[in-house]
N, C-alpha and C. Protein backbone atom coordinates (compact mmCIF):
# COMPACT_ATOMS: atom_id res chain seq x y z
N UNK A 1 94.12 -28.92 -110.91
CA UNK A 1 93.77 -28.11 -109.77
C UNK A 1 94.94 -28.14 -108.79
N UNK A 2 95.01 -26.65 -108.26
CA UNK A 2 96.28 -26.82 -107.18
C UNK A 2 95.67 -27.48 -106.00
N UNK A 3 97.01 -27.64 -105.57
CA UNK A 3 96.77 -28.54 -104.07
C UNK A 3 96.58 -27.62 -102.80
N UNK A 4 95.12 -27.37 -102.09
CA UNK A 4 94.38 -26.34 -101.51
C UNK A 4 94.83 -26.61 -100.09
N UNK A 5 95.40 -27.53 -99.77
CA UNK A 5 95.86 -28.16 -98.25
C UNK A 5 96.49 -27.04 -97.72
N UNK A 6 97.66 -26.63 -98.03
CA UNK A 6 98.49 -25.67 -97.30
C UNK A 6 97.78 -24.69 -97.09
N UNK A 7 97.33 -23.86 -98.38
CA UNK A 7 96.72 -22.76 -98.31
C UNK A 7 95.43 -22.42 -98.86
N UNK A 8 93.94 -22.17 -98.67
CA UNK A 8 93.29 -22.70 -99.23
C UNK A 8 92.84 -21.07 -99.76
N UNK A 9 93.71 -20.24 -99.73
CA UNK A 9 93.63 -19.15 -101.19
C UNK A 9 94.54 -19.04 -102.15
N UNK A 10 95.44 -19.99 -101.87
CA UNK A 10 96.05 -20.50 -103.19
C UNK A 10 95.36 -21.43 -104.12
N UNK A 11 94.10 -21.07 -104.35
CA UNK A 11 93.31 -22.34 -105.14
C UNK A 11 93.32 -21.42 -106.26
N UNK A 12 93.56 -22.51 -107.71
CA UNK A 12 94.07 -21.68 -108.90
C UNK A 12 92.68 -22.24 -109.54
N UNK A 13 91.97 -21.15 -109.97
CA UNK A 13 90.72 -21.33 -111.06
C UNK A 13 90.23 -22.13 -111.94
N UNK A 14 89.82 -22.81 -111.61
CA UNK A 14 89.89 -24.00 -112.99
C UNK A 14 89.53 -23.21 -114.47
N UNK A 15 88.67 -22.19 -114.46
CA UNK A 15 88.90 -21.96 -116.04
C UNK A 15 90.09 -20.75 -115.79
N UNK A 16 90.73 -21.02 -116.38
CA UNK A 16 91.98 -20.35 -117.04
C UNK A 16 92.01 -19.67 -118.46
N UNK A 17 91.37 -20.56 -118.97
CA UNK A 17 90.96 -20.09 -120.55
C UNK A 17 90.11 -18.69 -120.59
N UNK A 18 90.94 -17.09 -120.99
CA UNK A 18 90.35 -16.72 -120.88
C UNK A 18 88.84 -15.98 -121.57
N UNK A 19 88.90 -16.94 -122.62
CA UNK A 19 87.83 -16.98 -123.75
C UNK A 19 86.27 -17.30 -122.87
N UNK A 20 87.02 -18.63 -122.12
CA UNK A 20 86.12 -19.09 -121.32
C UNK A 20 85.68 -18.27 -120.23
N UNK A 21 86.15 -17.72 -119.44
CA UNK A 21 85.80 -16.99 -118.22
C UNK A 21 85.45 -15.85 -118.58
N UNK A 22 85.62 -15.33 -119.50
CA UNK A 22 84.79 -14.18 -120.12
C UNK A 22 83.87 -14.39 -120.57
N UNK A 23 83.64 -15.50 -121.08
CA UNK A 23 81.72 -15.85 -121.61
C UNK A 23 81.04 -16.26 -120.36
N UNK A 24 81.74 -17.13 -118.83
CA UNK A 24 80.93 -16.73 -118.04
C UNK A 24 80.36 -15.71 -117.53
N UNK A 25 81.55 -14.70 -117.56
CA UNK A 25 81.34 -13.44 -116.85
C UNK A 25 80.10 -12.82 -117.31
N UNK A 26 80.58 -12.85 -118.82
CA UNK A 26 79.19 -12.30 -119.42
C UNK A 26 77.62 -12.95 -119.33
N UNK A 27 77.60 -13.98 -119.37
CA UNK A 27 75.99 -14.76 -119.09
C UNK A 27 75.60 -14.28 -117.69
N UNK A 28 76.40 -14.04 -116.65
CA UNK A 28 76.78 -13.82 -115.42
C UNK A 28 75.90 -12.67 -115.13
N UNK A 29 76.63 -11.45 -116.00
CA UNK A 29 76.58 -10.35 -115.49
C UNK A 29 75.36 -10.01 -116.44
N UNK A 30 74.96 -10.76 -117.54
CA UNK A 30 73.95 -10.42 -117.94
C UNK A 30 72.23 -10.87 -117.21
N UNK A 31 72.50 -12.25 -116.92
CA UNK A 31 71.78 -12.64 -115.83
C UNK A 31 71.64 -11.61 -114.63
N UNK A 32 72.54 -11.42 -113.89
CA UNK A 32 72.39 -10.58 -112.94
C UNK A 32 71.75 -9.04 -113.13
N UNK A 33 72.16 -8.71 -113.95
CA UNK A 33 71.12 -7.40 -114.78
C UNK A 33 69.87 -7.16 -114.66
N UNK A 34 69.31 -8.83 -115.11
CA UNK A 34 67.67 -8.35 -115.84
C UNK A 34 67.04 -9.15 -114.39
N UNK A 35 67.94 -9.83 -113.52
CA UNK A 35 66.99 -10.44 -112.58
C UNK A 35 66.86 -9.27 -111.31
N UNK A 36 68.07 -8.29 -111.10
CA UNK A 36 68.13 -7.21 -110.32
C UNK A 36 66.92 -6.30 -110.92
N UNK A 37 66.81 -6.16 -112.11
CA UNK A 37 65.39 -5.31 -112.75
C UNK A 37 64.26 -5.90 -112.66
N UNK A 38 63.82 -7.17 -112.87
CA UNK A 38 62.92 -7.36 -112.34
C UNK A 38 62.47 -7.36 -110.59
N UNK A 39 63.25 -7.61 -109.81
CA UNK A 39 62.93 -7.52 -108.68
C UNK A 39 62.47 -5.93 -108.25
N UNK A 40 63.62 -4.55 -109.09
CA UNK A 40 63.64 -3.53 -108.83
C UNK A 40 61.96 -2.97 -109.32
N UNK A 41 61.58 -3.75 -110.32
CA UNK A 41 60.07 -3.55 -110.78
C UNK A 41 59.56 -4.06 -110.75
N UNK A 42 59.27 -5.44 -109.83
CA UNK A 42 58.39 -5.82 -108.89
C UNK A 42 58.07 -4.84 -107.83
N UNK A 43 59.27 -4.33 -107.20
CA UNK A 43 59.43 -4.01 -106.11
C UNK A 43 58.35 -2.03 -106.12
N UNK A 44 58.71 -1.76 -107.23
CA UNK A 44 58.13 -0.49 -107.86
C UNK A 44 56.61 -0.73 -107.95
N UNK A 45 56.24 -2.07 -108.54
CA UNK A 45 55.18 -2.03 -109.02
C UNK A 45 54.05 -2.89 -107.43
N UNK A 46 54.63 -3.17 -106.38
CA UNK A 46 54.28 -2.90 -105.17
C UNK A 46 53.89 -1.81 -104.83
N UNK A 47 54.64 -0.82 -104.43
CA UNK A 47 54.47 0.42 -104.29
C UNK A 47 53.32 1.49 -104.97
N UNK A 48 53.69 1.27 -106.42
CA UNK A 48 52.93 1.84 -107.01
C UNK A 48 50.90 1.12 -106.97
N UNK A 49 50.96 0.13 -106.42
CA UNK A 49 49.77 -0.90 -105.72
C UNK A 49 49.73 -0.12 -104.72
N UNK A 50 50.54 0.06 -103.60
CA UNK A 50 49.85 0.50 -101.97
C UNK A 50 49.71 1.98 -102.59
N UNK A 51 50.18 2.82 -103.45
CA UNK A 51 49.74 4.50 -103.20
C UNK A 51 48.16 4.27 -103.94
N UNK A 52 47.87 3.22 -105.17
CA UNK A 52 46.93 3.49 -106.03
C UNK A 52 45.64 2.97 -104.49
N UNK A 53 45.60 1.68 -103.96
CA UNK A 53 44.69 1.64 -102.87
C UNK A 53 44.29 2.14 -102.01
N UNK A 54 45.44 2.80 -101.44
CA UNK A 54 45.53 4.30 -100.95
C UNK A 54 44.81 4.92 -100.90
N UNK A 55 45.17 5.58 -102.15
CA UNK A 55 44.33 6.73 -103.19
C UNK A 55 42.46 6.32 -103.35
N UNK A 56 42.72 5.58 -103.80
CA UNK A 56 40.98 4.46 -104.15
C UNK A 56 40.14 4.63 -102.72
N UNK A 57 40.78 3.76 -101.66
CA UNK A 57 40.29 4.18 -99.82
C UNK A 57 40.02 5.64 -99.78
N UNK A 58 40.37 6.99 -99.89
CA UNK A 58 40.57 7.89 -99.75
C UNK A 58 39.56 8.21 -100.68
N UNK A 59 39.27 8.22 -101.51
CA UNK A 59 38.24 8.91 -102.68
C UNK A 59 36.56 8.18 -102.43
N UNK A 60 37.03 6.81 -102.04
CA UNK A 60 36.14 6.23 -102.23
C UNK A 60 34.51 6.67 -101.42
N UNK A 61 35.26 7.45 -100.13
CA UNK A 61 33.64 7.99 -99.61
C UNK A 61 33.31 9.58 -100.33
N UNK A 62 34.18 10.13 -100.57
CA UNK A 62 33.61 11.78 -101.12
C UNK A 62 33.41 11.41 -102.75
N UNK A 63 34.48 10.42 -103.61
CA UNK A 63 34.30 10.86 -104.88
C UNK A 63 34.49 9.90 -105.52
N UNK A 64 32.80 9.18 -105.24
CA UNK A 64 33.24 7.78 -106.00
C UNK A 64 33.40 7.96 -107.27
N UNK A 65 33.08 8.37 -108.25
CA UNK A 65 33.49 8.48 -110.04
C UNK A 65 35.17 8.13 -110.07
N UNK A 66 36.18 9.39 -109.64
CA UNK A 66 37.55 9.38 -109.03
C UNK A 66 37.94 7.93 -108.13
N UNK A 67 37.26 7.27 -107.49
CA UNK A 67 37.86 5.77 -107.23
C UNK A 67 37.60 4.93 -107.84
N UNK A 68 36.38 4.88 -108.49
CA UNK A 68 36.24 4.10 -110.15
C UNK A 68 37.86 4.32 -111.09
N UNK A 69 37.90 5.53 -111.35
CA UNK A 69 38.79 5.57 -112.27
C UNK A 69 40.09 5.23 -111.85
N UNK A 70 40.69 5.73 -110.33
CA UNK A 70 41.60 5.10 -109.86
C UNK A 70 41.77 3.44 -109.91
N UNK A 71 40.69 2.89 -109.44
CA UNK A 71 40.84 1.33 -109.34
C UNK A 71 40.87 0.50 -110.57
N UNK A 72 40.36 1.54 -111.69
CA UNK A 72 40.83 1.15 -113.54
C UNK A 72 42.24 1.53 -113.66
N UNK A 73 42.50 2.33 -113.49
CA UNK A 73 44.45 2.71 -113.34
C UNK A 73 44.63 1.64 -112.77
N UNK A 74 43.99 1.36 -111.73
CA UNK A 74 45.29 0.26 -110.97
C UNK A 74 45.68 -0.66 -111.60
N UNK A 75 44.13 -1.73 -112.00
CA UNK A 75 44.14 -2.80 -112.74
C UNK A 75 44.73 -2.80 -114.30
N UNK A 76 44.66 -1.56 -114.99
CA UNK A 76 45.50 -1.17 -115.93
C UNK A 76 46.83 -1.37 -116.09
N UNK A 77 47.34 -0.61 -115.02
CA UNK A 77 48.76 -0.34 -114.30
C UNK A 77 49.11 -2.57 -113.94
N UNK A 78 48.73 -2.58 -113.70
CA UNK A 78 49.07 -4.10 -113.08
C UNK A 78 48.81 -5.13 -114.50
N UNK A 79 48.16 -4.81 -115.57
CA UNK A 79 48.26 -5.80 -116.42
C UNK A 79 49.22 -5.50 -117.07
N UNK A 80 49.61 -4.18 -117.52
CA UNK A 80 51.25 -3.72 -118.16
C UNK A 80 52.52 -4.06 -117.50
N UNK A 81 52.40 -4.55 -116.10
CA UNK A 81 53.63 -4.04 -115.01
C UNK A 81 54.01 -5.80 -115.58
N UNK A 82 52.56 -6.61 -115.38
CA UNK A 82 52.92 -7.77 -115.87
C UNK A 82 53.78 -8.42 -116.95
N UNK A 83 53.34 -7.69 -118.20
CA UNK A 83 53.55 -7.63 -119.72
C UNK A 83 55.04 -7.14 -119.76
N UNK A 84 55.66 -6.11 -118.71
CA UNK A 84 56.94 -6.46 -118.68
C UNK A 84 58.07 -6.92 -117.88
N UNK A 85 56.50 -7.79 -117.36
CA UNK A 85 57.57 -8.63 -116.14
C UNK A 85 57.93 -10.42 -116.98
N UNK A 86 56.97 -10.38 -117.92
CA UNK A 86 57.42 -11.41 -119.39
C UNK A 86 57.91 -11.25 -120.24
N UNK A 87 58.74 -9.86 -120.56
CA UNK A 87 59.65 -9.55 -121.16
C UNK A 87 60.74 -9.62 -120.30
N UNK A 88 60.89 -8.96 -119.15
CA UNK A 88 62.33 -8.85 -118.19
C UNK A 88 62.38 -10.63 -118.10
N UNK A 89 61.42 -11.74 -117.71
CA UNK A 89 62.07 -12.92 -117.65
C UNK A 89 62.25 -13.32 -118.97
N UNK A 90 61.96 -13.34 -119.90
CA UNK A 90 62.56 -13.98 -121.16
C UNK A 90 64.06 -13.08 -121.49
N UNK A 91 64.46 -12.01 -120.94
CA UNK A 91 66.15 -11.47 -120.83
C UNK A 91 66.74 -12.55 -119.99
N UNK A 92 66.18 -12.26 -118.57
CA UNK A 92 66.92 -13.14 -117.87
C UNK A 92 66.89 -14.90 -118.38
N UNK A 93 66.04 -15.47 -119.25
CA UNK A 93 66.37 -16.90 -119.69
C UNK A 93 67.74 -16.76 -120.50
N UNK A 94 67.69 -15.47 -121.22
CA UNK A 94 68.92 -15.94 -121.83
C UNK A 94 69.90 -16.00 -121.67
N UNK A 95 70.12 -15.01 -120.05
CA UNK A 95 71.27 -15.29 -119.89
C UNK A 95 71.44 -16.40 -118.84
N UNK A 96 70.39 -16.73 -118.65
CA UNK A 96 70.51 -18.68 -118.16
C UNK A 96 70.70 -19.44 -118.82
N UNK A 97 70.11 -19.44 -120.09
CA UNK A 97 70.44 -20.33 -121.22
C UNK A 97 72.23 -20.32 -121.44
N UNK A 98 72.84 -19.03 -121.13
CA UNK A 98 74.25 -19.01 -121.29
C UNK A 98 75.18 -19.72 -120.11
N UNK A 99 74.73 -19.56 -119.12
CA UNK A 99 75.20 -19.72 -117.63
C UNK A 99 75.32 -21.44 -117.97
N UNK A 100 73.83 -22.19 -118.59
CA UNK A 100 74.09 -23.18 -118.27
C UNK A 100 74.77 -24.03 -119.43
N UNK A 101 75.42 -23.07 -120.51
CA UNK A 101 76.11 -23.83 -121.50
C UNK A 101 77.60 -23.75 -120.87
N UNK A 102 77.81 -22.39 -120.19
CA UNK A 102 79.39 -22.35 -120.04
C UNK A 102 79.41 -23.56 -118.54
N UNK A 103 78.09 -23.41 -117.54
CA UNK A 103 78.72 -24.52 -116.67
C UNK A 103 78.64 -25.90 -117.45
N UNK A 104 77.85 -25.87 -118.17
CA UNK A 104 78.60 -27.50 -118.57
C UNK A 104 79.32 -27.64 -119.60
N UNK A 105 79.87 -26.71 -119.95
CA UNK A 105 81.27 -27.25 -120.37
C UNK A 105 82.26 -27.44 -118.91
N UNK A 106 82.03 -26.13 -118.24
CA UNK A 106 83.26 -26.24 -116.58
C UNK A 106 82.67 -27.38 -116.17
N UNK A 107 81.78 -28.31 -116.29
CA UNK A 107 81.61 -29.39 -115.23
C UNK A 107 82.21 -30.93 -116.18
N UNK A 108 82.00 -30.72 -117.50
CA UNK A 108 82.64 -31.82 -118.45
C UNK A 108 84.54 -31.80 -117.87
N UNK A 109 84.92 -30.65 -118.18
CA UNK A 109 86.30 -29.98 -118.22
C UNK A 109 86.69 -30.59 -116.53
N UNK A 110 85.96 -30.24 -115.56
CA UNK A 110 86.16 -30.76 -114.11
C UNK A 110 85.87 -32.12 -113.57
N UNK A 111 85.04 -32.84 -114.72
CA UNK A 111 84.53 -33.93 -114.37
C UNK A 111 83.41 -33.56 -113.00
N UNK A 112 82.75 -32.75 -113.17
CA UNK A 112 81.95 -32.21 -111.86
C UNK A 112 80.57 -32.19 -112.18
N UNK A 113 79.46 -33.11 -112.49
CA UNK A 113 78.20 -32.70 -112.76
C UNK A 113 77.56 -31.88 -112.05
N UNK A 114 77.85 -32.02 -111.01
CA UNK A 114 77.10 -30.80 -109.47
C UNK A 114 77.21 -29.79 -110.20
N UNK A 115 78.53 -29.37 -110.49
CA UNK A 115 78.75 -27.72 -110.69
C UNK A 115 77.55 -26.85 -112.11
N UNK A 116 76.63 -28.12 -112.59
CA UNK A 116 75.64 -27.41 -113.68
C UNK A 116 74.72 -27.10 -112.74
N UNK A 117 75.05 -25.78 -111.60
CA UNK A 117 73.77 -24.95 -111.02
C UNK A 117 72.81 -24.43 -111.11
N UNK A 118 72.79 -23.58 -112.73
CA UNK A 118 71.70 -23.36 -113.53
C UNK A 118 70.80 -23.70 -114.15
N UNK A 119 71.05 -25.10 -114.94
CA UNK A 119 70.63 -26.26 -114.60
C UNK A 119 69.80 -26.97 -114.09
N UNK A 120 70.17 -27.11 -112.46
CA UNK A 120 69.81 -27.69 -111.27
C UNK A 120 68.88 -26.77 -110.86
N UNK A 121 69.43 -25.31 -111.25
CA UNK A 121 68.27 -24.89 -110.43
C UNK A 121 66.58 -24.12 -111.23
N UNK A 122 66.75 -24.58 -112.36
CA UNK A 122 65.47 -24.57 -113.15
C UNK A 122 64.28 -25.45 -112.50
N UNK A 123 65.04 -26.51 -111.98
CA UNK A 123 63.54 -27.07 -111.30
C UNK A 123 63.60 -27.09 -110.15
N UNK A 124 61.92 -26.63 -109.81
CA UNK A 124 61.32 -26.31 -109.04
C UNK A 124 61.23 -27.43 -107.78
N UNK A 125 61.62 -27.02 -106.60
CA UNK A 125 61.06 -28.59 -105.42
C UNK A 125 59.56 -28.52 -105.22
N UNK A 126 59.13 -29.95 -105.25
CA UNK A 126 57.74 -30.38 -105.36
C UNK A 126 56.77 -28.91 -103.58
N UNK A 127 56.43 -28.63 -104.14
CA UNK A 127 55.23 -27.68 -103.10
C UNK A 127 56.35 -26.49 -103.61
N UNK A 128 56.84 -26.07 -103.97
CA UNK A 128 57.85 -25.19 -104.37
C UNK A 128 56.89 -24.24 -105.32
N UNK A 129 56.88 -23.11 -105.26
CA UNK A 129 57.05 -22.11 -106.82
C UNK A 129 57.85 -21.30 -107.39
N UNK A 130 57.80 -21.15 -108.50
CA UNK A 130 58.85 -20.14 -109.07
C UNK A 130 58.52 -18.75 -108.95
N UNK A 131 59.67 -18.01 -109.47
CA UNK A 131 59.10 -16.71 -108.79
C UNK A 131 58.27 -16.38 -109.50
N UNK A 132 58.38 -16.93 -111.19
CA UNK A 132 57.56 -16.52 -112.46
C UNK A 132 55.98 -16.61 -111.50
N UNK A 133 55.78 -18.21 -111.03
CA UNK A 133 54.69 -18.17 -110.79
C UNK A 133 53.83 -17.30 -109.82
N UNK A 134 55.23 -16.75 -109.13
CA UNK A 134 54.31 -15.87 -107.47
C UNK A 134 53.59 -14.30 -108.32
N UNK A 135 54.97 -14.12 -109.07
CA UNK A 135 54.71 -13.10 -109.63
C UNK A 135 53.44 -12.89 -110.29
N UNK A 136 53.27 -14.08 -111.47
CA UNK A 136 52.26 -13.69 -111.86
C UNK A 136 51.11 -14.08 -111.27
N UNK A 137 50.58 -14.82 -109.74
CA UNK A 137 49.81 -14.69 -109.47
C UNK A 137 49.35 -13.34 -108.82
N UNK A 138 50.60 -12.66 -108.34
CA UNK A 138 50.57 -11.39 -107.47
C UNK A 138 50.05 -10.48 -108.16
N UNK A 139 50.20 -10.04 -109.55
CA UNK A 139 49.41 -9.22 -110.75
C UNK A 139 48.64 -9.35 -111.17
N UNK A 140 47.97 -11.15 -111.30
CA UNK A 140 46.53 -11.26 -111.56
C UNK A 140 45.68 -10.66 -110.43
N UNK A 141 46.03 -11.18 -109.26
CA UNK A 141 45.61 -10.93 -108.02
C UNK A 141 45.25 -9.36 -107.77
N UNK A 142 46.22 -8.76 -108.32
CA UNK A 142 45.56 -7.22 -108.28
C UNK A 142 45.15 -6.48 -108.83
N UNK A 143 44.65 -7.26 -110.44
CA UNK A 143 44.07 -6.72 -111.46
C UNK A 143 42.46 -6.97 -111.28
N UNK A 144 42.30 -8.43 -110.69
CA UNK A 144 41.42 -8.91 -110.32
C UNK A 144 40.93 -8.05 -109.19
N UNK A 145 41.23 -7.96 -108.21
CA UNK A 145 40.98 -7.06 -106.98
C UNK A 145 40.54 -5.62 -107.59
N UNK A 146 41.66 -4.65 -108.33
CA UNK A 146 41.34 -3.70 -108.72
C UNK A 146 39.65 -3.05 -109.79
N UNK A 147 39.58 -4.47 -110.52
CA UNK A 147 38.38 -4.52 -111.09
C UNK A 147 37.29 -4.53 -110.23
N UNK A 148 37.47 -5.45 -108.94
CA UNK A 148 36.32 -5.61 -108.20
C UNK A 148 35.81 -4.40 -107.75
N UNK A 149 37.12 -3.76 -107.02
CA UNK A 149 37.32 -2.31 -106.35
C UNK A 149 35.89 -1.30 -107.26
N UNK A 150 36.33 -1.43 -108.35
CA UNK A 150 35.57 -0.69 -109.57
C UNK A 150 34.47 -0.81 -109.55
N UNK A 151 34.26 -2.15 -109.45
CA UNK A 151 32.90 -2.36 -109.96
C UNK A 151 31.69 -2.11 -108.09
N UNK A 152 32.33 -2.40 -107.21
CA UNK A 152 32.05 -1.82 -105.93
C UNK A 152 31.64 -0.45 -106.13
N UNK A 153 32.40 0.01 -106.28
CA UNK A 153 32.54 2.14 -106.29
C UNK A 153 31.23 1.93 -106.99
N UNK A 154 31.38 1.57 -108.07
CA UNK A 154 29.87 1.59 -109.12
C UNK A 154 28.83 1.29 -108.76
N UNK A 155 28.59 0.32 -107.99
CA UNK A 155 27.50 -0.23 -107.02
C UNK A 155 26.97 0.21 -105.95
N UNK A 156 27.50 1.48 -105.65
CA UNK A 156 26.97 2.41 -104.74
C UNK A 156 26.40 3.17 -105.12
N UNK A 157 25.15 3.40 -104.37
CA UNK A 157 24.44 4.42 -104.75
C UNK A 157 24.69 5.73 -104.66
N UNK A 158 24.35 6.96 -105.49
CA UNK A 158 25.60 8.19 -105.19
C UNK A 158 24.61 9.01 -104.20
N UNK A 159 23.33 8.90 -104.29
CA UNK A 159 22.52 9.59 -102.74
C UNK A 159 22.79 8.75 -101.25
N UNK A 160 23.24 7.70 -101.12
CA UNK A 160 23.10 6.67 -100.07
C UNK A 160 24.53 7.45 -99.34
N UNK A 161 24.41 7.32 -98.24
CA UNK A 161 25.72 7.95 -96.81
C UNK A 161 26.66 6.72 -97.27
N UNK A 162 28.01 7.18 -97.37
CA UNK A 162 28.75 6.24 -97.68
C UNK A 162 29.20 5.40 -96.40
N UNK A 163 29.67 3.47 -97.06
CA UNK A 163 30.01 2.95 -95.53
C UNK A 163 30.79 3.61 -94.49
N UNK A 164 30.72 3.51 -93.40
CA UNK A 164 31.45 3.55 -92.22
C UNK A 164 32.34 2.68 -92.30
């Protein structure tokens, strides 16, 4: 390693090898891929939650049959959104699984155990969750909800003045 004292952007890379820094790049950029897509379809499959409740609120006093069926879409919609939100994380393991072979070789090569981040950061701090876990409580949570929704609409009587 250069000597960073004088100038500390003259610091020369420790992998040099560029066999090596190209297989980070790649675990890297493949990681970064599928974890940007899942967030982008989390983030979708939010959305696509507030228009379907929306929709469900809105139907639910003129046309309950139509918020039945909406609040089955939803819960539909939310057990699939799930199904490939356990496919998008088993992409992104692998390219963790890569991340954390090339850092530990860079941390053997540096004598640096710290630097296995990927690693380190598989586990969870105690009261901590993963996102796996928020996530999938956030989709049970609205499959569950959406069913209830359903089974509500159904439980109304279709002569009775709908709630206020």
């Amino acid at each position: 390693m250069s000597d960073t004292s004088q100038d500390p952007l003259a610091y020369v890379p420790l992998v040099v090898d560029p066999v090596a820094r190209e297989t980070q790049e790649h675990a890297w950029r493949w990681f970064v891929l599928h974890a940007n897509q899942r967030m982008q379809t989390f983030n979708y499959f939010l959305v696509a939650t507030a228009f379907l409740f929306s929709a469900y609120g809105s139907l639910l006093k003129e046309y309950r049959p139509a918020a039945v069926v909406v609040a089955l879409l939803g819960a539909w919609l939310a057990f699939w959104f799930r199904r490939m939100d356990v496919r998008t994380r088993q992409l992104i393991d692998v390219g963790r699984q890569g991340m954390i072979a090339t850092q530990a070789r860079l941390a053997r090569r540096a004598e640096l155990p710290e630097i296995e981040l990927a690693q380190a950061a598989g586990q969870c701090a105690p009261g901590g969750s993963t996102y796996s876990r928020v996530i999938d409580v956030v989709h049970w949570t609205i499959v569950v909800v959406f069913v209830a929704a359903a089974g509500y609409a159904l439980s109304l009587p279709l002569t009775a003045a709908p709630p206020h």
